[in-house]
Protein backbone atom coordinates (compact mmCIF):
# COMPACT_ATOMS: atom_id res chain seq x y z
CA UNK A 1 270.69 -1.57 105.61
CA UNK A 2 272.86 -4.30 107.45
CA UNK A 3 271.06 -6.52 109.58
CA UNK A 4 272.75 -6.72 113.20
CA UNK A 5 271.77 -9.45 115.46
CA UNK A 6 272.68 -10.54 119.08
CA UNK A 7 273.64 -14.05 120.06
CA UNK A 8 273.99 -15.95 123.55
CA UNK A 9 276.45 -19.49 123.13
CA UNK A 10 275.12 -21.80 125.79
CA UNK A 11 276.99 -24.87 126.93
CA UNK A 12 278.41 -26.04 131.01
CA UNK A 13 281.75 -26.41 129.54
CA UNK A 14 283.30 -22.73 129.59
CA UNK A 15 286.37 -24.14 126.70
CA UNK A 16 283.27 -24.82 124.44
CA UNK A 17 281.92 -21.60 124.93
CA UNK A 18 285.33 -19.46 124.44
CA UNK A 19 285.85 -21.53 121.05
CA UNK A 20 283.16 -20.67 119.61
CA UNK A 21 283.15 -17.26 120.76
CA UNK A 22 286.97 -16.92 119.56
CA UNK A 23 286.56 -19.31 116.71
CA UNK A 24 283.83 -17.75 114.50
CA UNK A 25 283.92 -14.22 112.48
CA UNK A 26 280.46 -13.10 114.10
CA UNK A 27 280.86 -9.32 112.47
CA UNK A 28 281.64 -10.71 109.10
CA UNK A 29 278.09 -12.76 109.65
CA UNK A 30 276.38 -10.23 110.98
CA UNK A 31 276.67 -10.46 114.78
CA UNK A 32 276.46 -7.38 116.79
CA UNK A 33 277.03 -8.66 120.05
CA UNK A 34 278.22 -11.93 121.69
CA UNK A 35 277.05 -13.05 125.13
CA UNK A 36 278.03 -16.54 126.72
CA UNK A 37 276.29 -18.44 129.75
CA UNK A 38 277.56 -22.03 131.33
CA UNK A 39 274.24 -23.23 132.38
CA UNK A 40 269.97 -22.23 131.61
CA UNK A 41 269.88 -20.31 135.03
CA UNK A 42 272.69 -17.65 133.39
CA UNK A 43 271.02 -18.45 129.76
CA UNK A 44 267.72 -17.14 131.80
CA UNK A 45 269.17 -13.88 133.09
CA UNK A 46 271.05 -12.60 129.76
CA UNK A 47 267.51 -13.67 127.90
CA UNK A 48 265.05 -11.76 130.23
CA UNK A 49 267.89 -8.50 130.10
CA UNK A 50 269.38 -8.46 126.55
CA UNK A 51 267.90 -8.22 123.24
CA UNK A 52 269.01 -11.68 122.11
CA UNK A 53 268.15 -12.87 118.44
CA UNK A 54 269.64 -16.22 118.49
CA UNK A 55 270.22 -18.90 120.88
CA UNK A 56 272.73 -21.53 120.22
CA UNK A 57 273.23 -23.95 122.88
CA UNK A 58 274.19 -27.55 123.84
CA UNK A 59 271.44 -30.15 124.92
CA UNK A 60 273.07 -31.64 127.31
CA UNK A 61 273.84 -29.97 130.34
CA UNK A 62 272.89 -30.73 134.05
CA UNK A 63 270.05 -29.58 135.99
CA UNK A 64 268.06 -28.35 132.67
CA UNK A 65 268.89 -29.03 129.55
CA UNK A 66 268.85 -27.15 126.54
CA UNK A 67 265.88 -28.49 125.11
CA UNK A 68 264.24 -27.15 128.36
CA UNK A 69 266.29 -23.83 127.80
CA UNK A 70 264.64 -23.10 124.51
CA UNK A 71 261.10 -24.10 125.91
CA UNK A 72 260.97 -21.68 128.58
CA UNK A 73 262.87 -18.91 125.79
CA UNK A 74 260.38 -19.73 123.51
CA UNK A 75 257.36 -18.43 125.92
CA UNK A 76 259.52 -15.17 127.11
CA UNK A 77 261.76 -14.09 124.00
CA UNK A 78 259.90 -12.64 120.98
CA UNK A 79 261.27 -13.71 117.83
CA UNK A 80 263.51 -16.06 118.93
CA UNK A 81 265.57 -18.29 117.05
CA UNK A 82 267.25 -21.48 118.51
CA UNK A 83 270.29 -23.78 117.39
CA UNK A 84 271.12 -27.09 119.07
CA UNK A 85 274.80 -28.19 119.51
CA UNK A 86 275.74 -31.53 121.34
CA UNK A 87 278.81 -34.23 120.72
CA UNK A 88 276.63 -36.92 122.55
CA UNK A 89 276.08 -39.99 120.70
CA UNK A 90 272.83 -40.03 122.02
């Protein structure tokens, strides 16, 4: 049986977000269904109504960041699994 997951791309630059929606094979890997968000408040909403598997999102992004993101994820989301992107030097 072929495991299908579900993935939400987090970051407050929408080019980031449509790159690496557009820029991976996420059937060949296993990826049911894409969803994207430009900031945690969207992030919030697609979490609380989708079945979402993994998160991948930037840190830095304004008002809350994405370490903040997979906090509040991590006490609402069952099973949850979360990947940090960021091209900060910091």
């Amino acid at each position: 049986m072929e495991v299908q997951m579900n993935v939400l791309l987090v970051d407050d630059l929408p080019a980031i977000v449509e790159s690496l929606k557009n820029g991976v094979n996420w059937q060949k890997i296993g990826v049911k269904k894409v969803y994207c968000a430009n900031s945690v408040k969207e992030a919030k909403l697609l979490l609380m109504n989708f079945s979402i598997d993994v998160l991948l999102c930037d840190i830095e992004m304004p008002e809350e960041n994405g370490l903040e993101l997979a906090g509040w994820a991590k006490e609402h989301v069952e099973n949850l699994e979360c990947i940090f992107l960021t091209s900060h030097a910091e």
